[in-house]
Protein backbone atom coordinates (compact mmCIF):
# COMPACT_ATOMS: atom_id res chain seq x y z
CA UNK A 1 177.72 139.53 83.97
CA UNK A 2 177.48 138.67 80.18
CA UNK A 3 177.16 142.17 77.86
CA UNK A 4 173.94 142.78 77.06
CA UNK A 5 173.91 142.45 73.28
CA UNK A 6 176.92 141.59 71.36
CA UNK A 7 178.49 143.12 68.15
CA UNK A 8 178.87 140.91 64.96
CA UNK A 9 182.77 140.78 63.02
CA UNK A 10 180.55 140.04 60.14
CA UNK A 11 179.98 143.43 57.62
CA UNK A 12 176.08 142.36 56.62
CA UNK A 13 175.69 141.41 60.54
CA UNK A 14 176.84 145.07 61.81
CA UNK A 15 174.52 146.40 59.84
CA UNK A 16 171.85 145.06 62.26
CA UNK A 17 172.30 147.39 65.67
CA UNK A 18 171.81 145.75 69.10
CA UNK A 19 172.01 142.21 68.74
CA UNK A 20 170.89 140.10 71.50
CA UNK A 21 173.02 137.67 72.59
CA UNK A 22 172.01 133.65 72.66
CA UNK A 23 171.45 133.87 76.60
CA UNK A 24 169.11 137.36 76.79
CA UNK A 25 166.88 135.59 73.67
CA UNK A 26 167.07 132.73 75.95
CA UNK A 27 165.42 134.84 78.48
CA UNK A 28 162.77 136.02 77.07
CA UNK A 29 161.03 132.51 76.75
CA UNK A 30 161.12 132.72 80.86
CA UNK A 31 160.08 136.30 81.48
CA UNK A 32 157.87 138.43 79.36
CA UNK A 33 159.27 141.25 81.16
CA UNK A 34 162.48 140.72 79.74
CA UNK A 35 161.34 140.43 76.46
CA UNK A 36 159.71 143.94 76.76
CA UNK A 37 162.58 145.71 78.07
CA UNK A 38 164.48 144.69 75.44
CA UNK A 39 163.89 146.93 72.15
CA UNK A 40 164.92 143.69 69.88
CA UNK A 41 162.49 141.79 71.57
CA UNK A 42 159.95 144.03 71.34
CA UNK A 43 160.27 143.97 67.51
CA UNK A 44 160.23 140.68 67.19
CA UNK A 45 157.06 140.34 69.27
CA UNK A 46 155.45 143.24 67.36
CA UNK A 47 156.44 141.42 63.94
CA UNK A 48 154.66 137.89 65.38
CA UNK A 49 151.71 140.16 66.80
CA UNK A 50 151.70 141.17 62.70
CA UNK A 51 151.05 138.02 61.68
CA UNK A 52 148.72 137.23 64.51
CA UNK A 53 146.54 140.28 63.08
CA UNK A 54 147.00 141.71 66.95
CA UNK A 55 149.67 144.41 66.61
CA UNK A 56 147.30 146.44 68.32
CA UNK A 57 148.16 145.32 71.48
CA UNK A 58 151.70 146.32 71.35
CA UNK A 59 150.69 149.23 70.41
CA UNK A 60 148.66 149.88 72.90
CA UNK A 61 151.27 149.13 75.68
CA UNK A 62 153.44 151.59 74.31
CA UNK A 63 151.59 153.75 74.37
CA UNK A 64 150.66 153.31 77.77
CA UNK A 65 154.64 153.13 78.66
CA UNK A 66 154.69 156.47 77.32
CA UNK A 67 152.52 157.83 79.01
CA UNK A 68 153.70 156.19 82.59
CA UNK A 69 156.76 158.77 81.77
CA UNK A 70 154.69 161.48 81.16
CA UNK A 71 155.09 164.23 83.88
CA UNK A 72 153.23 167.49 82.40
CA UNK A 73 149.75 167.35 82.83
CA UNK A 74 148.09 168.90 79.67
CA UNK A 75 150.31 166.20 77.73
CA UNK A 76 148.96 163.39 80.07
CA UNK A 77 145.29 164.45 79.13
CA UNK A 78 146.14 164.61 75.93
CA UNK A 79 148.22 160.99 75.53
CA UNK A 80 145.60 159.59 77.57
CA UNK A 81 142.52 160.81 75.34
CA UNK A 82 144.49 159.36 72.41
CA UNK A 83 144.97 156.16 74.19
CA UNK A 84 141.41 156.20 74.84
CA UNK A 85 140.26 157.14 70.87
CA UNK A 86 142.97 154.68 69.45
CA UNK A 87 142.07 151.50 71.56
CA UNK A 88 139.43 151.27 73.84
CA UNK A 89 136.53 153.38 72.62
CA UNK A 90 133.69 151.14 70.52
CA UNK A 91 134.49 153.80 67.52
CA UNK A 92 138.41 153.09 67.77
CA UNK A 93 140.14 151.41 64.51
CA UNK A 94 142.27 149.69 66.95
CA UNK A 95 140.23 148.34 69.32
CA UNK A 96 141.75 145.92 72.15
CA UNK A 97 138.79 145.19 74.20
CA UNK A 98 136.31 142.92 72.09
């Protein structure tokens, strides 16, 4: 089993935490599952959703990963209505639905 991200000798490399290695960036061009486990991969996505003008949507599935952990109810209500105002309600600056 190959480690999951590898650490850099080079001092300006270090400086950059959690490193995917070649093979897991590999990966993520066969499973988009992969590529959103991965908290480097989910940057990188978020910073091409940026220049896509859709970083909504990765926002939106975050928050909706959040809330999937959620176990108290009054916090689920209350992650849930902000789901709800932040991306799918006609009013929302965020909209994902259009």
């Amino acid at each position: 089993m190959t480690p999951k991200f590898r650490k850099n000798l080079n001092p300006v490399q270090n400086k950059l935490e959690n490193v995917p290695s070649l093979e897991e960036i590999r990966s993520w061009g066969e499973s988009f599952d992969k590529l959103m486990r991965c908290t480097a991969g989910r940057k990188v996505f978020r910073e091409f959703l940026k220049c896509e003008y859709s970083e909504e949507n990765i926002l939106f599935w975050l928050a909706c990963e959040d809330l999937k952990k959620e176990s108290k109810p009054e916090l689920i209500e209350e992650k849930a209505r902000l789901i709800y105002e932040d991306y799918i309600s006609i009013l929302s600056p965020k909209e994902t639905w259009r």
